[in-house]
PDB file of N, CA and C in Angstrom:
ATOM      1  N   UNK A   1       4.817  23.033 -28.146  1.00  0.00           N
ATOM      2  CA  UNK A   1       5.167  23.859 -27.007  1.00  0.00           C
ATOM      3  C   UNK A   1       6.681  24.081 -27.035  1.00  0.00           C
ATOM      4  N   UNK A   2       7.051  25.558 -26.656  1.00  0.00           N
ATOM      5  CA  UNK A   2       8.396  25.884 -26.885  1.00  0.00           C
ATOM      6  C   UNK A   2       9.563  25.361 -25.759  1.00  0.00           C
ATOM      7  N   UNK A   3      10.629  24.779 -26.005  1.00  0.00           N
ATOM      8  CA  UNK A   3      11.074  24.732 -24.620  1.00  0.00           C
ATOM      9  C   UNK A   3      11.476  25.970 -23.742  1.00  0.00           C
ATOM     10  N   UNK A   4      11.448  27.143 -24.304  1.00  0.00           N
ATOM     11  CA  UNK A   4      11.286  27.993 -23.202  1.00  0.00           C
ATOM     12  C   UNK A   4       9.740  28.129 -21.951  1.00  0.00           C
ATOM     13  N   UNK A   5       8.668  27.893 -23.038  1.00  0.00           N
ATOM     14  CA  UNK A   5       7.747  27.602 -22.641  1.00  0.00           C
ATOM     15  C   UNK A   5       7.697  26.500 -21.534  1.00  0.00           C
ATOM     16  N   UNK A   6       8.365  24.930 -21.732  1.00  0.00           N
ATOM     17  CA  UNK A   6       7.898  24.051 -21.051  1.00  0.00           C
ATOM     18  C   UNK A   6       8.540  23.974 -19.869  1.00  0.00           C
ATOM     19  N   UNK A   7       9.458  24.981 -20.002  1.00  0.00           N
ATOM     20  CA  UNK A   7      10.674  25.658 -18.564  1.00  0.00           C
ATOM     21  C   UNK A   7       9.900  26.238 -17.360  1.00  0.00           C
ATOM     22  N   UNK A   8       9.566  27.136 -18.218  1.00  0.00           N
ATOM     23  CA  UNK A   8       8.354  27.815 -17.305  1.00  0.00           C
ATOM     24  C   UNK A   8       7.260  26.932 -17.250  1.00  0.00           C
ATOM     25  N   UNK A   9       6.736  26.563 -17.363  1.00  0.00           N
ATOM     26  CA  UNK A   9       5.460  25.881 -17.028  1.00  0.00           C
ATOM     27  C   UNK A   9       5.937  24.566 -15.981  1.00  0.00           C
ATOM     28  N   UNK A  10       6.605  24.229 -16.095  1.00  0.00           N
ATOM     29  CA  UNK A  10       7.689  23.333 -14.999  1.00  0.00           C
ATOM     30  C   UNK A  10       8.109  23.977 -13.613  1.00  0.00           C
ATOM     31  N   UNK A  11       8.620  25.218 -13.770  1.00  0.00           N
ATOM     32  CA  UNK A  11       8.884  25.891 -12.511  1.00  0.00           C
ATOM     33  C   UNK A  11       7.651  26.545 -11.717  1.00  0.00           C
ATOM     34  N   UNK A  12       6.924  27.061 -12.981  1.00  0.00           N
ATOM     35  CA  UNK A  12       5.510  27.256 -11.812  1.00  0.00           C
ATOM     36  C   UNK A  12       4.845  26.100 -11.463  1.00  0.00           C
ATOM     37  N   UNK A  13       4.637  25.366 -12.112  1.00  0.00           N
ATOM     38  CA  UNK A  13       4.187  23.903 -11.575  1.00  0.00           C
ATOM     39  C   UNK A  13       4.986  23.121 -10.161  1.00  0.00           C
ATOM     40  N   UNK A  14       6.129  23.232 -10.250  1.00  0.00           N
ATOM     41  CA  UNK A  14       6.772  23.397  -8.637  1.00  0.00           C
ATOM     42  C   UNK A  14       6.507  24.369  -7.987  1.00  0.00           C
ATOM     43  N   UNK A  15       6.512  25.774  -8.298  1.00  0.00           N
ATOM     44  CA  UNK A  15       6.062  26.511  -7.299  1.00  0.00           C
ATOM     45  C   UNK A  15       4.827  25.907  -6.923  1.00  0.00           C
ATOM     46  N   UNK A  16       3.943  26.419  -7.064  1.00  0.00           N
ATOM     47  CA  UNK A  16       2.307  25.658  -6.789  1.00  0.00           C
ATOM     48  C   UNK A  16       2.174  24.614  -6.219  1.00  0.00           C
ATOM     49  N   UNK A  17       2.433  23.493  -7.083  1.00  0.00           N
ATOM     50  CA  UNK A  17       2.307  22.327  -6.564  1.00  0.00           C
ATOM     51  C   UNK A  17       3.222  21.591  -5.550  1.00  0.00           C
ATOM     52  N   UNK A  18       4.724  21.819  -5.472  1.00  0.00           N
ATOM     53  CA  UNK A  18       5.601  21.215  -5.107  1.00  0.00           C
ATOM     54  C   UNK A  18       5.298  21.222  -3.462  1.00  0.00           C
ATOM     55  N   UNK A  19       6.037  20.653  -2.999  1.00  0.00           N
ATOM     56  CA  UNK A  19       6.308  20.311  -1.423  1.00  0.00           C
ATOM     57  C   UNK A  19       7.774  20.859  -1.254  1.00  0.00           C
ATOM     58  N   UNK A  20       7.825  20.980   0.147  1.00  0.00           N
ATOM     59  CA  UNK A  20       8.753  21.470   0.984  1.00  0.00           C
ATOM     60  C   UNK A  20       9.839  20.069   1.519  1.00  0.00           C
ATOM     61  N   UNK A  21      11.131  20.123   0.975  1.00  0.00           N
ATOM     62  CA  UNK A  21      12.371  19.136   1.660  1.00  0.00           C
ATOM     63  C   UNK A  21      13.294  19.701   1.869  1.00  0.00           C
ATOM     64  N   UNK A  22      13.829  19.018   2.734  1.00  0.00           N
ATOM     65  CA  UNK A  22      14.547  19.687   3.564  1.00  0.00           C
ATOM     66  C   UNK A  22      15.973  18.870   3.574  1.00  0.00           C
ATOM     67  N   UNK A  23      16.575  18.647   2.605  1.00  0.00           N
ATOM     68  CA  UNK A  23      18.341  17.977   2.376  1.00  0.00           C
ATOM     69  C   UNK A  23      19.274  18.047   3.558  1.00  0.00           C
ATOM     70  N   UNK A  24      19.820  17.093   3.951  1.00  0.00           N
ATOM     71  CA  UNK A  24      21.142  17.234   4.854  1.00  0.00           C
ATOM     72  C   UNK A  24      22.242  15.933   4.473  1.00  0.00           C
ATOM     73  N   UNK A  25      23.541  16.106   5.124  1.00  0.00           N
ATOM     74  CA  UNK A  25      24.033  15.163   5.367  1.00  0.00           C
ATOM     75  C   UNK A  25      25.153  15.020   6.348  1.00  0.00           C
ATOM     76  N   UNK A  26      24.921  13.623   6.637  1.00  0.00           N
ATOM     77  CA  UNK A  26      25.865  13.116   7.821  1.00  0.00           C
ATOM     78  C   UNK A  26      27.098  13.251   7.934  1.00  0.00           C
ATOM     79  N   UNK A  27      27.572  14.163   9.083  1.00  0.00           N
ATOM     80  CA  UNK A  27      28.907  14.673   9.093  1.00  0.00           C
ATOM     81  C   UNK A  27      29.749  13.598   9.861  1.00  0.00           C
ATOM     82  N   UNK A  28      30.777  12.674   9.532  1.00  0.00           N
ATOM     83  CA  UNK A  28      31.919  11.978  10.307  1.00  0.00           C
ATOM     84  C   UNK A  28      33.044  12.853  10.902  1.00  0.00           C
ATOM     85  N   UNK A  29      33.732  12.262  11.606  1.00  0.00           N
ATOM     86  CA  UNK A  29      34.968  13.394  12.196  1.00  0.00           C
ATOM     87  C   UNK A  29      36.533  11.866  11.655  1.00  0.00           C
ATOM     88  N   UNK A  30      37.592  12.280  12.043  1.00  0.00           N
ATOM     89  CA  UNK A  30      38.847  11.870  11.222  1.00  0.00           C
ATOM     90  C   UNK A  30      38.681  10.538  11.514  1.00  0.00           C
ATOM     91  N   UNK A  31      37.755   9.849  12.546  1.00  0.00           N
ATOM     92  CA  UNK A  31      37.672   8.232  12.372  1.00  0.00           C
ATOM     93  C   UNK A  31      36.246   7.960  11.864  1.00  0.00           C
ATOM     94  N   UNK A  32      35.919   8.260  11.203  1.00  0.00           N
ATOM     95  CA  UNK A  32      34.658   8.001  10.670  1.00  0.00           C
ATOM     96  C   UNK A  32      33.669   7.738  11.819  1.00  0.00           C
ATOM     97  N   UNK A  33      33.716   8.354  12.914  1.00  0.00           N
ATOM     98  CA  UNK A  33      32.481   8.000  13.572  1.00  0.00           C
ATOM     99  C   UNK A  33      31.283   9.478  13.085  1.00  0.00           C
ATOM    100  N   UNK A  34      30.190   8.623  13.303  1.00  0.00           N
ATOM    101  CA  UNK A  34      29.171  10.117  13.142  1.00  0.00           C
ATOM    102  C   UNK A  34      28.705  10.884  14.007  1.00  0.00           C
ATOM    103  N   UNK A  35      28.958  12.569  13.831  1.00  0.00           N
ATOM    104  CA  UNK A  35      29.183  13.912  15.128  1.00  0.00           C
ATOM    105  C   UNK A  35      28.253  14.385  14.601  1.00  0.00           C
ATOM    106  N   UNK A  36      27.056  14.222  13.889  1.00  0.00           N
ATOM    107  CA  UNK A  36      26.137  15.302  13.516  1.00  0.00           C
ATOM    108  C   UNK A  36      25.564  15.406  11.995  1.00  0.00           C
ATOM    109  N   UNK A  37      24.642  15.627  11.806  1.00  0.00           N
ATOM    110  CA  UNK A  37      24.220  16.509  10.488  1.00  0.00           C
ATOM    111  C   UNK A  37      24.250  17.679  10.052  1.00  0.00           C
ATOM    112  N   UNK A  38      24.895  17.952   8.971  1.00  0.00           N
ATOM    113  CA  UNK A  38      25.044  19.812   8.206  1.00  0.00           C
ATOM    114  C   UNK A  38      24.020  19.192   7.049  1.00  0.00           C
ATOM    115  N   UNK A  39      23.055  20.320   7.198  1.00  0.00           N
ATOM    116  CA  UNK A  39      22.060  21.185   6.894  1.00  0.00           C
ATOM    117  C   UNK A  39      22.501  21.644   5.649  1.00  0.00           C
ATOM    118  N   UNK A  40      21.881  20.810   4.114  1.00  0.00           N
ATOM    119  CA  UNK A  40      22.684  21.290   2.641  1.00  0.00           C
ATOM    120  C   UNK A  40      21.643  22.300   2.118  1.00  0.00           C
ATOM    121  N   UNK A  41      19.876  22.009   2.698  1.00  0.00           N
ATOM    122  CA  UNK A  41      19.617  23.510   2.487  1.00  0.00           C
ATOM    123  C   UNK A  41      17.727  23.142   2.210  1.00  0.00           C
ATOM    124  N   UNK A  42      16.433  23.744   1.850  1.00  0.00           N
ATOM    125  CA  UNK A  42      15.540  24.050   1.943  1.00  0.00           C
ATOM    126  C   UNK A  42      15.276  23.723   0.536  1.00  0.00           C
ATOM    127  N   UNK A  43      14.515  22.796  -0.253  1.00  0.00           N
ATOM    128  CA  UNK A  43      14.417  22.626  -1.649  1.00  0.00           C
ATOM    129  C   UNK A  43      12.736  22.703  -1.760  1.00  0.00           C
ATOM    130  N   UNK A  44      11.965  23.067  -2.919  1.00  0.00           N
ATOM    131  CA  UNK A  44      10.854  22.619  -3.248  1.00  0.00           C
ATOM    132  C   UNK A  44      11.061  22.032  -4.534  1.00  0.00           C
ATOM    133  N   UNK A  45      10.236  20.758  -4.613  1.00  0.00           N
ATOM    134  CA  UNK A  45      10.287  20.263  -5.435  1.00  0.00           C
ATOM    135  C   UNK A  45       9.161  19.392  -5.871  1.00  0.00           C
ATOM    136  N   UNK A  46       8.804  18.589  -6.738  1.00  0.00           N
ATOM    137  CA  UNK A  46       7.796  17.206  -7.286  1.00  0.00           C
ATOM    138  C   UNK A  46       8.249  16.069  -6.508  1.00  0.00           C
ATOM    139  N   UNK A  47       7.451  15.452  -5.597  1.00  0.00           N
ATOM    140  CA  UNK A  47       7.466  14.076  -5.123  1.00  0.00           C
ATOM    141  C   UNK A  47       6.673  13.033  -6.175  1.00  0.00           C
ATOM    142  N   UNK A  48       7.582  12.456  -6.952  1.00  0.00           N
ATOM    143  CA  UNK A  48       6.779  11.457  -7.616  1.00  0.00           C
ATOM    144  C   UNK A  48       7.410   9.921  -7.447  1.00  0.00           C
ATOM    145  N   UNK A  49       6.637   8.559  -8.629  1.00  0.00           N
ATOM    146  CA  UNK A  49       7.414   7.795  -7.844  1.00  0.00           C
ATOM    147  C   UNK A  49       7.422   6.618  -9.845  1.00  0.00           C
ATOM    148  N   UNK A  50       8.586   6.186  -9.470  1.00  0.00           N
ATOM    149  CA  UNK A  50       8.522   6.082 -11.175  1.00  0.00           C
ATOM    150  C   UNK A  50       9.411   4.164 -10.929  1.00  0.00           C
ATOM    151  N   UNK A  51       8.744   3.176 -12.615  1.00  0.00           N
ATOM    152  CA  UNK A  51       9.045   2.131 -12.598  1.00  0.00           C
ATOM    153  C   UNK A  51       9.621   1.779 -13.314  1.00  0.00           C
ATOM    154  N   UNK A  52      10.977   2.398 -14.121  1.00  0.00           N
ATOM    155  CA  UNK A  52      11.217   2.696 -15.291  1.00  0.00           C
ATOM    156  C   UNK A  52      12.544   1.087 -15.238  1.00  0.00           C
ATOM    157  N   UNK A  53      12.825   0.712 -13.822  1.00  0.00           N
ATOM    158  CA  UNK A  53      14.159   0.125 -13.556  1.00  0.00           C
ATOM    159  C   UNK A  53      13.494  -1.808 -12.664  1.00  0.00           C
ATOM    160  N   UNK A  54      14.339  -2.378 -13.049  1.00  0.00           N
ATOM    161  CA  UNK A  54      14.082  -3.912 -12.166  1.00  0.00           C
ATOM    162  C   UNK A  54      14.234  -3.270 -11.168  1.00  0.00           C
ATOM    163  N   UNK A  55      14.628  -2.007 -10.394  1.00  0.00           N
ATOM    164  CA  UNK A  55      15.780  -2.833  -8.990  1.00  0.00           C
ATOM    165  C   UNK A  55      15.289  -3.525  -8.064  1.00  0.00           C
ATOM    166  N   UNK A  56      14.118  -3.826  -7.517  1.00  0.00           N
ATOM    167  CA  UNK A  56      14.103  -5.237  -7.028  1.00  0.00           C
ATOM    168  C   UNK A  56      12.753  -6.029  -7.309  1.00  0.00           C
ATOM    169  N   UNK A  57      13.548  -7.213  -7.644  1.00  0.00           N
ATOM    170  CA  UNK A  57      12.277  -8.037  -8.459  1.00  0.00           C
ATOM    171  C   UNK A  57      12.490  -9.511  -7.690  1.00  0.00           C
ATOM    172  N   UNK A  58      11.417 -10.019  -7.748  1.00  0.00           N
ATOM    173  CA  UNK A  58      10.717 -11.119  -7.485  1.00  0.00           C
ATOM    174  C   UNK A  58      10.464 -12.071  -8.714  1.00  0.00           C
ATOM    175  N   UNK A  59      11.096 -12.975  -8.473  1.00  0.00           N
ATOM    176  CA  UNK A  59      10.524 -14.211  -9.659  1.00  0.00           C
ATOM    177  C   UNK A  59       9.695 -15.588  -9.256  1.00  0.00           C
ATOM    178  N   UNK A  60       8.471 -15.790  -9.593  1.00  0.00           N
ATOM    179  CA  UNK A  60       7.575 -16.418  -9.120  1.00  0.00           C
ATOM    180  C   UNK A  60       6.973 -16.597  -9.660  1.00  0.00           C
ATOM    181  N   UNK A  61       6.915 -18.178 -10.712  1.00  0.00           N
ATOM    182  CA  UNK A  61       6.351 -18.974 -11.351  1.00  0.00           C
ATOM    183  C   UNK A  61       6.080 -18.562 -12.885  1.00  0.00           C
ATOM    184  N   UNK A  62       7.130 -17.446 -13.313  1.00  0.00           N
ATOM    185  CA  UNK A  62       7.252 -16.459 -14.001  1.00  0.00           C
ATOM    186  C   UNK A  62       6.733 -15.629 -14.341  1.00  0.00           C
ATOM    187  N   UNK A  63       6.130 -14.915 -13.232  1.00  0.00           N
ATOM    188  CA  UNK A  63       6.255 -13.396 -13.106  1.00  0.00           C
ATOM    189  C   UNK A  63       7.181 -12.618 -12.320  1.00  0.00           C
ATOM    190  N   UNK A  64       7.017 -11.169 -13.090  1.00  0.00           N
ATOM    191  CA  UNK A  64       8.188 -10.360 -12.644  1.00  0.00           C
ATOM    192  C   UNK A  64       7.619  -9.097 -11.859  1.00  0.00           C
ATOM    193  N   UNK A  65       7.875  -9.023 -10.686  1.00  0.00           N
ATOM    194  CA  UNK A  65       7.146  -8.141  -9.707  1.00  0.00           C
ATOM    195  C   UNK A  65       8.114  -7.007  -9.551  1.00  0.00           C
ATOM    196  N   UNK A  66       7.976  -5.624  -9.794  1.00  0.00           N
ATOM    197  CA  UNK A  66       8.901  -4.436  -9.526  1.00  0.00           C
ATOM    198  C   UNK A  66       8.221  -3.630  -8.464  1.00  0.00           C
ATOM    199  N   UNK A  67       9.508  -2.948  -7.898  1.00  0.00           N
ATOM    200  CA  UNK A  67       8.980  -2.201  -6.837  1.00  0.00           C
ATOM    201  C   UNK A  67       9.331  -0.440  -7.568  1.00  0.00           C
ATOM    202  N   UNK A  68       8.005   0.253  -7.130  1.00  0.00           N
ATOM    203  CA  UNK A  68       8.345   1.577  -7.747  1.00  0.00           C
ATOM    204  C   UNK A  68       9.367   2.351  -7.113  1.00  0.00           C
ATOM    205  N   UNK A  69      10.335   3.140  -7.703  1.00  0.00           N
ATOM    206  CA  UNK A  69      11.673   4.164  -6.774  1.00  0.00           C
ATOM    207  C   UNK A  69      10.841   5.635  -6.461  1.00  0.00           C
ATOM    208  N   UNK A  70      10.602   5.988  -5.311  1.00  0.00           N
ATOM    209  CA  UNK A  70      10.492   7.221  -5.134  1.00  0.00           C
ATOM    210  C   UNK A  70      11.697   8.471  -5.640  1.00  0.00           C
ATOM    211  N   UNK A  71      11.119   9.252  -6.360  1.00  0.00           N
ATOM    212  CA  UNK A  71      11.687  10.744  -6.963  1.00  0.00           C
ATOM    213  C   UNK A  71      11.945  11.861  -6.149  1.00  0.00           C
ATOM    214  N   UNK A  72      12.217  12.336  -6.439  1.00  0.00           N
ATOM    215  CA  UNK A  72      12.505  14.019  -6.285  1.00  0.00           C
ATOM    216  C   UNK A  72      12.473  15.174  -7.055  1.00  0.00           C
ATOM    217  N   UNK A  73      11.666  16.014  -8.129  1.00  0.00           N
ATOM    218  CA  UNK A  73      11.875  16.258  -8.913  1.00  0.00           C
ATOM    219  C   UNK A  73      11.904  17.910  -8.660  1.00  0.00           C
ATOM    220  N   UNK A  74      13.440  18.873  -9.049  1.00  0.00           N
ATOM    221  CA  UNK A  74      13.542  20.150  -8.170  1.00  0.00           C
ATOM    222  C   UNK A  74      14.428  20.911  -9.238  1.00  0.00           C
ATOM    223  N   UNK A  75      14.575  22.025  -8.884  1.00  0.00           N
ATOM    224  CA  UNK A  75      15.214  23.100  -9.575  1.00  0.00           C
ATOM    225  C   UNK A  75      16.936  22.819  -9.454  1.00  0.00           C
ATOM    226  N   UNK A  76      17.787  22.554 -10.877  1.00  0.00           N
ATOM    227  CA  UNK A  76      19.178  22.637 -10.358  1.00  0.00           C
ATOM    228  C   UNK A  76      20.111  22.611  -9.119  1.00  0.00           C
ATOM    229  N   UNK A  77      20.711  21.960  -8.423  1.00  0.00           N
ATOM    230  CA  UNK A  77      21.301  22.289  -7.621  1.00  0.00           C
ATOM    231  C   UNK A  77      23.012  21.806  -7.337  1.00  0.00           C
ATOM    232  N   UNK A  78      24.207  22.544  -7.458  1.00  0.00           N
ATOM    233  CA  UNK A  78      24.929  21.579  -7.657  1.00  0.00           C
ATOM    234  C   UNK A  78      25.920  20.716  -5.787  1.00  0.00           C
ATOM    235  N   UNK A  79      24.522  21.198  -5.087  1.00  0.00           N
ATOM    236  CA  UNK A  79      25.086  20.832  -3.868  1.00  0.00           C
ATOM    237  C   UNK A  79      24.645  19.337  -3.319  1.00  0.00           C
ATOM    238  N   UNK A  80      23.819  19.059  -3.929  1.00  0.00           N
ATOM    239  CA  UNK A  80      23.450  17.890  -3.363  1.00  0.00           C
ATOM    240  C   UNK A  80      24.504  16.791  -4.087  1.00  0.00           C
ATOM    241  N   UNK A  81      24.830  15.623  -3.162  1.00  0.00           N
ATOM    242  CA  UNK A  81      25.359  14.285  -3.717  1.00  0.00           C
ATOM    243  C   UNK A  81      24.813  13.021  -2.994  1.00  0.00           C
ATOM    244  N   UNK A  82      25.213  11.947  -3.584  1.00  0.00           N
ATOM    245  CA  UNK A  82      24.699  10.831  -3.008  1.00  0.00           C
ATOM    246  C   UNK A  82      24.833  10.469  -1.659  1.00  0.00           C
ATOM    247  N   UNK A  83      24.391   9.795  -1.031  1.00  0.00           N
ATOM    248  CA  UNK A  83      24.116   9.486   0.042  1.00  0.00           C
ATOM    249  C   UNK A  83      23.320  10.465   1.036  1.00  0.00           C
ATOM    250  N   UNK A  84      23.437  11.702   0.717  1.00  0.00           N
ATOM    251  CA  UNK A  84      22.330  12.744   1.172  1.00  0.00           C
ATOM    252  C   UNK A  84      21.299  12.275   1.993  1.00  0.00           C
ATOM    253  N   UNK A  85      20.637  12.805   2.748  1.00  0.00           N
ATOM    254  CA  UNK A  85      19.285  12.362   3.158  1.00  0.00           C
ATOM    255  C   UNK A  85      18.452  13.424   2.692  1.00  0.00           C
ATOM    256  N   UNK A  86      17.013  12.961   2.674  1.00  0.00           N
ATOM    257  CA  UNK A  86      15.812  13.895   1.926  1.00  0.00           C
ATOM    258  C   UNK A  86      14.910  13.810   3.058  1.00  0.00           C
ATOM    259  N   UNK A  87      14.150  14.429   3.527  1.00  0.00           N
ATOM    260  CA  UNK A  87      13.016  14.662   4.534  1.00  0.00           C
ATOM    261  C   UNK A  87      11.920  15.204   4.003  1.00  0.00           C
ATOM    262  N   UNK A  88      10.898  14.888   3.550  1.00  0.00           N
ATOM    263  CA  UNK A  88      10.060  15.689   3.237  1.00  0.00           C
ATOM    264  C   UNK A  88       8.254  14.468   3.666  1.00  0.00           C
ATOM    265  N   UNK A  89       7.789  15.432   4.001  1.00  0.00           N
ATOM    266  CA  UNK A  89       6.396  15.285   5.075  1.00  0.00           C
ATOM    267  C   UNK A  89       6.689  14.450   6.563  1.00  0.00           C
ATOM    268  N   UNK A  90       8.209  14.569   6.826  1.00  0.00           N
ATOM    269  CA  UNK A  90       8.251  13.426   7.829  1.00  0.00           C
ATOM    270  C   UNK A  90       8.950  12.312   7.600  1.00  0.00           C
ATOM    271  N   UNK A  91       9.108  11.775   6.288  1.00  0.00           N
ATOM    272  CA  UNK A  91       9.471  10.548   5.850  1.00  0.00           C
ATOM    273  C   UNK A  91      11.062  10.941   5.629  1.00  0.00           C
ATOM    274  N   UNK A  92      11.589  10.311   5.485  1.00  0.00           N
ATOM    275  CA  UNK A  92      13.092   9.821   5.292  1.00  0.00           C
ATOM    276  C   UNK A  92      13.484   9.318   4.209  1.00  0.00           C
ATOM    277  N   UNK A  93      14.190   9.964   3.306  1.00  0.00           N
ATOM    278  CA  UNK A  93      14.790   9.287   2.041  1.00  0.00           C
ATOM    279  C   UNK A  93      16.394   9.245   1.858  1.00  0.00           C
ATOM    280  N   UNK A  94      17.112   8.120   1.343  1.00  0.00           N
ATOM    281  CA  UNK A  94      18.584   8.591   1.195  1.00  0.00           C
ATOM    282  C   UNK A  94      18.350   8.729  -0.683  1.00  0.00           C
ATOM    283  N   UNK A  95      19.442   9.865  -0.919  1.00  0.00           N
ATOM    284  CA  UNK A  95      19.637   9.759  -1.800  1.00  0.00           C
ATOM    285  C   UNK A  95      20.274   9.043  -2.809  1.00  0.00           C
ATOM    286  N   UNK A  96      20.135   7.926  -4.278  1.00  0.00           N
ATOM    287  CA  UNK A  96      20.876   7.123  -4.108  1.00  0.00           C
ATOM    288  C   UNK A  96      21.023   7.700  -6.093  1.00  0.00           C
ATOM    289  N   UNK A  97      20.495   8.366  -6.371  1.00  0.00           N
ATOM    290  CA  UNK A  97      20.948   8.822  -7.684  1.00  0.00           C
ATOM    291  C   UNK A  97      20.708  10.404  -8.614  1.00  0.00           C
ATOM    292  N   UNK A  98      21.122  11.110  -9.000  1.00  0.00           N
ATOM    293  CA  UNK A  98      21.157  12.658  -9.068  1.00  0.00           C
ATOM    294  C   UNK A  98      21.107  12.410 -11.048  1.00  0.00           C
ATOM    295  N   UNK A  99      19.809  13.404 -11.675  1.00  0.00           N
ATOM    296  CA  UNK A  99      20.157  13.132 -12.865  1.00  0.00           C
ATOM    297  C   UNK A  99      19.947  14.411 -12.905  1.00  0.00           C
ATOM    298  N   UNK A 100      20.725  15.354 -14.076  1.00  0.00           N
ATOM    299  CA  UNK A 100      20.440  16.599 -14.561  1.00  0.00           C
ATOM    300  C   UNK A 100      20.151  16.468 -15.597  1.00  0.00           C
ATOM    301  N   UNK A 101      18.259  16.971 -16.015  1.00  0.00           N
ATOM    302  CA  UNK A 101      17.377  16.506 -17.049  1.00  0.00           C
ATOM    303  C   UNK A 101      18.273  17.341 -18.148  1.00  0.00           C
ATOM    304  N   UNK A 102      18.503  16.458 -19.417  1.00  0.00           N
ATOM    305  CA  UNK A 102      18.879  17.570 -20.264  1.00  0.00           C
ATOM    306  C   UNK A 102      20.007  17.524 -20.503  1.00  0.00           C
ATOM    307  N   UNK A 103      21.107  17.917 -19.035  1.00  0.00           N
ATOM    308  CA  UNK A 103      22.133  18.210 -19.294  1.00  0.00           C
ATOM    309  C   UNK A 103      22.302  19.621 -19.473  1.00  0.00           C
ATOM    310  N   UNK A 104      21.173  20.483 -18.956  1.00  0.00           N
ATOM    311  CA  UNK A 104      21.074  21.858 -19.218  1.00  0.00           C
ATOM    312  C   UNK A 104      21.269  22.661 -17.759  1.00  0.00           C
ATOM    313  N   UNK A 105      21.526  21.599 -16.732  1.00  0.00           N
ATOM    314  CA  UNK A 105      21.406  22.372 -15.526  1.00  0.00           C
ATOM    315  C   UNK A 105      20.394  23.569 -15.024  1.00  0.00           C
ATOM    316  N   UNK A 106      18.834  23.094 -15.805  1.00  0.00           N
ATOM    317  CA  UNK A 106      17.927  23.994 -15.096  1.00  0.00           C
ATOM    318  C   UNK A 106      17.046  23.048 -13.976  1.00  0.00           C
ATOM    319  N   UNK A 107      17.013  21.717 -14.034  1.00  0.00           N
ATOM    320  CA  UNK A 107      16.262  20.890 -13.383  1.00  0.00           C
ATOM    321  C   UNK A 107      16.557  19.584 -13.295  1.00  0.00           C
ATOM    322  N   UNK A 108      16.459  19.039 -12.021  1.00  0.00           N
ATOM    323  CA  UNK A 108      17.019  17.810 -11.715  1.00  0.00           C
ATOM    324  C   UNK A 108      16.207  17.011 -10.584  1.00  0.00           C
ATOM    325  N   UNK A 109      16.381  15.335 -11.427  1.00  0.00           N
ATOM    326  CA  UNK A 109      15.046  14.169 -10.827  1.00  0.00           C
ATOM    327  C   UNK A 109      16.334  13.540 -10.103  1.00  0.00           C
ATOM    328  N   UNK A 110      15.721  13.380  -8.881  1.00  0.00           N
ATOM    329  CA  UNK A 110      16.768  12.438  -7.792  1.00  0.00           C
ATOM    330  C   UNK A 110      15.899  11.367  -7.224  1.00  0.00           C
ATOM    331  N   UNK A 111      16.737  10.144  -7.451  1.00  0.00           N
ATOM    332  CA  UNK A 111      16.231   8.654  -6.978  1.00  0.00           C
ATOM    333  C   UNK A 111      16.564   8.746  -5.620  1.00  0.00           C
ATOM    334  N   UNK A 112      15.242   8.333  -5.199  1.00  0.00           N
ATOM    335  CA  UNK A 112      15.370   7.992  -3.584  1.00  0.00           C
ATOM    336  C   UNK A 112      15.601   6.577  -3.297  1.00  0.00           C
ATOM    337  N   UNK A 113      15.539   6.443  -1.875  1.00  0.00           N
ATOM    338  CA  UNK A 113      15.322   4.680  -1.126  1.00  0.00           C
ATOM    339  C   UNK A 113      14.813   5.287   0.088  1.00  0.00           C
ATOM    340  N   UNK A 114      13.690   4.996   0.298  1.00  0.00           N
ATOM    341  CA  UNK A 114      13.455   4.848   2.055  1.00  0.00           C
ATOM    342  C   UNK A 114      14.546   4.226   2.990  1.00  0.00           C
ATOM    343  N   UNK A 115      14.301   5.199   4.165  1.00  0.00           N
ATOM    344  CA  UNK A 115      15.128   4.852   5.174  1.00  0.00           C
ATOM    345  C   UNK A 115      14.426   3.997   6.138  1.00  0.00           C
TER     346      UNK A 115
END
């Protein structure tokens, strides 16, 4: 399969399938207290949830227990940054990592954390 091919078949596969989130983040004023949320914008994207990392493990009698990181998986964007919040079905995510697949800036998987 061509990678022009697997481009497209990726973006209609978000169209179709993807879900509706909704990005913002927490606005401070000159003493860092917090005055509000600005609205970074309307994304569709892949909710998936991946175990690729320890980050938190349990050791117990030697086994190693991982917890899976919820994803984000969406079309380029160069507005989002960390600490972001993610909303999507209701639920609450902060953003805690931004990868651009490739390095080609057509598509990008973002690590969540529940809030």
């Amino acid at each position: 399969m061509g990678f022009v091919h697997q481009t497209y078949a990726l973006s209609r596969l978000i169209e179709s399938r993807g879900q509706q989130a909704t990005i913002y983040r927490e606005v401070e004023n000159e003493f860092h207290e917090p005055v509000g949320t600005q609205i970074i914008g309307d994304f569709r994207g892949l909710f998936h949830e991946a175990n690729g990392y320890l980050g938190v493990s349990i050791v117990e009698a030697g086994k190693i227990y991982t917890a899976k990181q919820p994803m984000f998986l969406m079309a380029y964007t160069a507005d989002i940054e960390k600490q972001d919040i993610l909303e999507i079905a209701g639920r609450r995510f902060r953003v805690t990592g931004l990868d651009d697949l490739g390095n080609l800036g057509l598509f990008m998987d973002i690590s969540l954390e529940v809030i």
